[in-house]
C-alpha atoms as a PDB file:
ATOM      1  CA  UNK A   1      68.834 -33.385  29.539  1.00  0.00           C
ATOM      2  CA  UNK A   2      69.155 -29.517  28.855  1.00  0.00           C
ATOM      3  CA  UNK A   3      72.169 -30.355  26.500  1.00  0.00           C
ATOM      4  CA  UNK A   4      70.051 -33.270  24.409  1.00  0.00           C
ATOM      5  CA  UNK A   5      67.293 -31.112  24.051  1.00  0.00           C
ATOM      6  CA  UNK A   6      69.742 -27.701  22.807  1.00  0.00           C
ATOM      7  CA  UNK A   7      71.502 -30.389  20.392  1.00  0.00           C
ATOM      8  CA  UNK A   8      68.079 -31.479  18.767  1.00  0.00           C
ATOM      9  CA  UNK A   9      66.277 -28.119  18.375  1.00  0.00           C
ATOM     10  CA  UNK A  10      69.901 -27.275  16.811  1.00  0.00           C
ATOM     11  CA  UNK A  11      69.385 -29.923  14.481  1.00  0.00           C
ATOM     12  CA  UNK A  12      65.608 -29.185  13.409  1.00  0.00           C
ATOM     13  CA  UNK A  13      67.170 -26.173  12.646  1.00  0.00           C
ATOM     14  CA  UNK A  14      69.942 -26.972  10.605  1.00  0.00           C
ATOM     15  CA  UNK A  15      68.072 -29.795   8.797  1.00  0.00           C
ATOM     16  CA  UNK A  16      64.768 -27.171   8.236  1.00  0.00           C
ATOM     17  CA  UNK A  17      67.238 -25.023   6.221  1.00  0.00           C
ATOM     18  CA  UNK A  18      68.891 -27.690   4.540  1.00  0.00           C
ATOM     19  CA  UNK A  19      65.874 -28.583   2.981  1.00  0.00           C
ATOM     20  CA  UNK A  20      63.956 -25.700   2.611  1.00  0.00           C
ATOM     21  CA  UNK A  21      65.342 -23.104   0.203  1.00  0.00           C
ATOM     22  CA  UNK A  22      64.239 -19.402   0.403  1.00  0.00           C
ATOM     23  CA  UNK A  23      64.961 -17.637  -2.844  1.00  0.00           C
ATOM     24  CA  UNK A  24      66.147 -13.947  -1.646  1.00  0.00           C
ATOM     25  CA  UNK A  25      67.832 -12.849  -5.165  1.00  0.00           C
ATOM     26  CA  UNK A  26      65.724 -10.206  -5.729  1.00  0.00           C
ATOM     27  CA  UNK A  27      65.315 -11.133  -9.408  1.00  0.00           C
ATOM     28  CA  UNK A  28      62.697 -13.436  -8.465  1.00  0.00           C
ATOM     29  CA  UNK A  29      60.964 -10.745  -5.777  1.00  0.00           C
ATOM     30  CA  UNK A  30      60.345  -8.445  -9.284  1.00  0.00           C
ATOM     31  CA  UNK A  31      56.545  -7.028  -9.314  1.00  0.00           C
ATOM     32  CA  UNK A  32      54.812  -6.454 -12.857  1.00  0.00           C
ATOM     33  CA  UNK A  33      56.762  -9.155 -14.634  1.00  0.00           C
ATOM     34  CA  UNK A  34      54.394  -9.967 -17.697  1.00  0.00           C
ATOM     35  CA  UNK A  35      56.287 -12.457 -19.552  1.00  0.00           C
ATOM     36  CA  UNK A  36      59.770 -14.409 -19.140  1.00  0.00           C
ATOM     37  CA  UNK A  37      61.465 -16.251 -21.866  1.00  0.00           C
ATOM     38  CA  UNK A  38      64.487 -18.740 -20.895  1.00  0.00           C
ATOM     39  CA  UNK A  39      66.839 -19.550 -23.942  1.00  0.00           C
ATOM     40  CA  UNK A  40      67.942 -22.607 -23.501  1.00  0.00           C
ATOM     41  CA  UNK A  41      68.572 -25.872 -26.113  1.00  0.00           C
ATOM     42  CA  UNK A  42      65.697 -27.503 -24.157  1.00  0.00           C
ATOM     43  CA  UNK A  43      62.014 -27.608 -25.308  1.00  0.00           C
ATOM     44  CA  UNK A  44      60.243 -27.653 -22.199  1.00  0.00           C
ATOM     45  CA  UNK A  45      57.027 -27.639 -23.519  1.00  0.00           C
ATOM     46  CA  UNK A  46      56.730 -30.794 -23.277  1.00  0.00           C
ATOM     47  CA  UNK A  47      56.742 -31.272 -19.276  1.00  0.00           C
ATOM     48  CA  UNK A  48      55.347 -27.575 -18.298  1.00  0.00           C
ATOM     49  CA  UNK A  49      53.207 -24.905 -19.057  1.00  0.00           C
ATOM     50  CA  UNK A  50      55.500 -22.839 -21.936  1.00  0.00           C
ATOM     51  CA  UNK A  51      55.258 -22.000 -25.200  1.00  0.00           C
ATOM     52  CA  UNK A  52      58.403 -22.879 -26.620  1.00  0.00           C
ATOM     53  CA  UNK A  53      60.142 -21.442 -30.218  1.00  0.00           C
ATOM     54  CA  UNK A  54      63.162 -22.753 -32.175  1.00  0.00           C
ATOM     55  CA  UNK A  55      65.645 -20.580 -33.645  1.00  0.00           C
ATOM     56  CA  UNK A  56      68.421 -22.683 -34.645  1.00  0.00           C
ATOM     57  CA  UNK A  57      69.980 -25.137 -32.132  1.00  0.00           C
ATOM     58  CA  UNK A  58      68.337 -22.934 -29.433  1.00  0.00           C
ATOM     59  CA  UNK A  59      64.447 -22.847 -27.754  1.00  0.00           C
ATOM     60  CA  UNK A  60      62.950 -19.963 -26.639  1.00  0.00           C
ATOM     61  CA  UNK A  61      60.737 -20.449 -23.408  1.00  0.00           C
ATOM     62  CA  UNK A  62      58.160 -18.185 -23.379  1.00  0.00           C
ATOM     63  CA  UNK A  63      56.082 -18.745 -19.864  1.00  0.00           C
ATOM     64  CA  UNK A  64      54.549 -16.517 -16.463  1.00  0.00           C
ATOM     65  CA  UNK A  65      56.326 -15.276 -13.975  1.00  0.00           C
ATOM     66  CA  UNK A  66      54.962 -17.362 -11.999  1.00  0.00           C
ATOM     67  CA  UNK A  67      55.649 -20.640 -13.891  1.00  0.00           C
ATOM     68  CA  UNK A  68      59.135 -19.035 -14.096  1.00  0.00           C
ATOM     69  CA  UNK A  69      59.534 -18.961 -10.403  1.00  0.00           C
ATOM     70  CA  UNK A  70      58.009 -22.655  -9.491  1.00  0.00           C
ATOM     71  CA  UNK A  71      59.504 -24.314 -12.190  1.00  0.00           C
ATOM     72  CA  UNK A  72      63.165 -22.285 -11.705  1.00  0.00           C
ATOM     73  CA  UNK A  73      65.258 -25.260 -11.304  1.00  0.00           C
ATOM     74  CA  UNK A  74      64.303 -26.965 -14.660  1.00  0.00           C
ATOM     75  CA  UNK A  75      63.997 -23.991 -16.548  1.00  0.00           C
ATOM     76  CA  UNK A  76      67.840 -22.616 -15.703  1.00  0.00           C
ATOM     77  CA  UNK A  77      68.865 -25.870 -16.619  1.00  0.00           C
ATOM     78  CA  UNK A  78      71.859 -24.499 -19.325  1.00  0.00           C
ATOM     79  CA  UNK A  79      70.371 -21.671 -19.734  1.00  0.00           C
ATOM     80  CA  UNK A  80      71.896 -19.285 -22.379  1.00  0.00           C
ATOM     81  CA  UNK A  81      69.909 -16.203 -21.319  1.00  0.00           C
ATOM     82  CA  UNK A  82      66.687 -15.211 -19.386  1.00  0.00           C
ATOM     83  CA  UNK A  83      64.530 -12.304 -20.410  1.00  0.00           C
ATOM     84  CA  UNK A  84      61.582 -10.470 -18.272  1.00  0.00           C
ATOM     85  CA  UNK A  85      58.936  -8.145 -19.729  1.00  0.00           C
ATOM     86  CA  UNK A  86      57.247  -5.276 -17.816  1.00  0.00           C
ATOM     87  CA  UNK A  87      54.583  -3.154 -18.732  1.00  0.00           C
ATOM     88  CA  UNK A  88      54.648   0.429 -16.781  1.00  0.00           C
ATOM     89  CA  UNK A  89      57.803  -0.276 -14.891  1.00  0.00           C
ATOM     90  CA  UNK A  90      59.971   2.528 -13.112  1.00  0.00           C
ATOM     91  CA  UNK A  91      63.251   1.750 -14.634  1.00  0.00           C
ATOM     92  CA  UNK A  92      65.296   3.752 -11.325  1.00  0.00           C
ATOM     93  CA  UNK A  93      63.285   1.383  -8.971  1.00  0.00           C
ATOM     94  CA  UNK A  94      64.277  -1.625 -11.004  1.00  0.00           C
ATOM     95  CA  UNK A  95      67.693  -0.382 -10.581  1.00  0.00           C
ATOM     96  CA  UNK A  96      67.484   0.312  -7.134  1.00  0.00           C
ATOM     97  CA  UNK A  97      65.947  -3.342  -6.166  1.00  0.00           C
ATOM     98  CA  UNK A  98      68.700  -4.673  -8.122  1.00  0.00           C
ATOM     99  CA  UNK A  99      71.859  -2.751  -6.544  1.00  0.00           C
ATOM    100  CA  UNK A 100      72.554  -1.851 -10.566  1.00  0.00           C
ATOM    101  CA  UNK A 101      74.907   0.240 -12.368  1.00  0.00           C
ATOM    102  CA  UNK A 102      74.997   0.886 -15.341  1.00  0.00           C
ATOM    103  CA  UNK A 103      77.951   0.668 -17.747  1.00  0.00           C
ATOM    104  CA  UNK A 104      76.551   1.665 -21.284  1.00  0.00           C
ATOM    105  CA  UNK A 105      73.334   3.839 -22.336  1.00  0.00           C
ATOM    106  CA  UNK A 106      72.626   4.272 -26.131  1.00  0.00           C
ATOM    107  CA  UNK A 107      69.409   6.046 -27.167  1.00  0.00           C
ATOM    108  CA  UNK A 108      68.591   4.428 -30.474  1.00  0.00           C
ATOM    109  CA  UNK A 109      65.959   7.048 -31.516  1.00  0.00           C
ATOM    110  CA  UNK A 110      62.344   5.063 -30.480  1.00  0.00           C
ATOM    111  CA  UNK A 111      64.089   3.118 -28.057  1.00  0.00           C
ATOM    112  CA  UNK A 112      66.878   3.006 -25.298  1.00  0.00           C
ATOM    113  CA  UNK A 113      69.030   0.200 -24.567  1.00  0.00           C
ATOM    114  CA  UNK A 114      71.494   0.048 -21.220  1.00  0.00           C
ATOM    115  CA  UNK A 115      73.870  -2.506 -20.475  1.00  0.00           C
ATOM    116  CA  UNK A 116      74.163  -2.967 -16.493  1.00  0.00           C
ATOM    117  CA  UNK A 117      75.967  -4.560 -14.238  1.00  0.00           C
ATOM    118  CA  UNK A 118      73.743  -6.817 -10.945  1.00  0.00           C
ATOM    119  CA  UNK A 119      75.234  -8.230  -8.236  1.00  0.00           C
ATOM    120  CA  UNK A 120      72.347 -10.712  -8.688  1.00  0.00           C
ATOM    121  CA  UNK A 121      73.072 -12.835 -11.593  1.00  0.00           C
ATOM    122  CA  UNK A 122      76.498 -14.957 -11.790  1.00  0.00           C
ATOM    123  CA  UNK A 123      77.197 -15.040 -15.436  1.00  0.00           C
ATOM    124  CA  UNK A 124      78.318 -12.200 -17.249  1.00  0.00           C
ATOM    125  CA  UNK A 125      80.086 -10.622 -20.230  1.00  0.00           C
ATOM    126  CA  UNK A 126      82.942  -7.546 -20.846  1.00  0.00           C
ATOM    127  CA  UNK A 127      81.856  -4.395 -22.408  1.00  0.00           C
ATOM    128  CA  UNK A 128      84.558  -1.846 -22.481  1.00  0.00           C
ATOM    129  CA  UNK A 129      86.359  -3.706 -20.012  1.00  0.00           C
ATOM    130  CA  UNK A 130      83.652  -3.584 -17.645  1.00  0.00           C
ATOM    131  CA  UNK A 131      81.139  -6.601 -16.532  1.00  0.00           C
ATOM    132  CA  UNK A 132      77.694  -6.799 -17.922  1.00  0.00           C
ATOM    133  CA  UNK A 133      74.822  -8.982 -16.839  1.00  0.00           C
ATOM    134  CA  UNK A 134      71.762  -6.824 -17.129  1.00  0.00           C
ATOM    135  CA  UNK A 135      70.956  -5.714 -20.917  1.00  0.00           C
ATOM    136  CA  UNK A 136      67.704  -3.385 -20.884  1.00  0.00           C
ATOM    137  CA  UNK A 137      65.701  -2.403 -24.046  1.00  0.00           C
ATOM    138  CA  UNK A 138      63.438   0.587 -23.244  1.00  0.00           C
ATOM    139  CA  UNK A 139      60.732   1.794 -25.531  1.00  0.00           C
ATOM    140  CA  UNK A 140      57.738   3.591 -24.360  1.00  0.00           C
ATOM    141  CA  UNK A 141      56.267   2.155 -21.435  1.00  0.00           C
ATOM    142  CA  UNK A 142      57.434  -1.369 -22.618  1.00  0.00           C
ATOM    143  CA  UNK A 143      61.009  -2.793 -21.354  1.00  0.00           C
ATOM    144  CA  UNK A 144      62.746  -6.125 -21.685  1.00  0.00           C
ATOM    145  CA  UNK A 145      65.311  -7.093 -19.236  1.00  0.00           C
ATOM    146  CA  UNK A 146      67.913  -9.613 -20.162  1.00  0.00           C
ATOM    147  CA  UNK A 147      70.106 -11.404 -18.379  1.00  0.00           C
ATOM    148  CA  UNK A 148      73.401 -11.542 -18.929  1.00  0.00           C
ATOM    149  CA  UNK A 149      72.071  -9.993 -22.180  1.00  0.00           C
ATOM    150  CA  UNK A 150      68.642  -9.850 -24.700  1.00  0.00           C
ATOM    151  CA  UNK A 151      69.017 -12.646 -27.548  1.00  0.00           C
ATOM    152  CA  UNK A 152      65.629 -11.825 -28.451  1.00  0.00           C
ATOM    153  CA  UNK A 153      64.822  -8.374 -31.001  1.00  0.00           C
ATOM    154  CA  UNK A 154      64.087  -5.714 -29.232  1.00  0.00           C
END
């Protein structure tokens, strides 16, 4: 009886975390997010809460963070690029929370842009040989993180 009883609380287990999915990348656990925009060739402002923009053959999805994080499996669907913007964030904590290093800084007079490299987000491109994922555009207290890069002006 000990054994049947072992073998079924095994399997709550096992089928509880087959069918609940906890989202630890700590992209998603980001505080002060004020905007996101996923570039995608979908319009989904048609089935949720976004304000979408065409440029070309691609849509801009401008939405909260926290439409971004309950709708996440629609709005990654082939998704090009995904873009947060703070207001008053501490770029060194961002970096910290996001095990980031960073491969290129540029100060472009106003502004300062830094390509990174996150453990945190699969897709990536080569900069001098090195992998980028994390684009930053830093201007004042205003910065826009993209990922793998920004598509959007600065």
């Amino acid at each position: 009886m000990k054994k049947l009883f072992v073998f079924i609380a095994l399997l709550g287990c096992l089928c509880g975390t087959m069918f609940f999915k906890i989202e630890k990348n700590p992209i998603f656990q980001l505080d002060n997010v004020e905007q996101v925009c996923f570039v995608s060739p979908h319009d989904f402002s048609i089935q949720l809460p976004v304000e979408a923009v065409s440029s070309g053959y691609l849509m801009f999805n401008y939405c909260s963070w926290q439409t971004a994080k309950e709708n996440l499996s629609k709005l990654k669907q082939d998704m090009q690029c995904m873009q947060l913007y703070f207001q008053e964030v501490d770029v060194e904590e961002l970096f910290e929370k996001l095990k980031a290093e960073v491969v290129l800084r540029e100060d472009m007079g106003d502004f300062v842009v830094i390509d990174a490299y996150t453990p945190y987000f699969s897709d990536c491109v080569y900069l001098q040989n090195k992998k980028v994922n994390m684009q930053l555009a830093i201007k004042e207290n205003q910065v826009v993180v993209g990922f793998p890069m920004l598509l959007t002006g600065y």
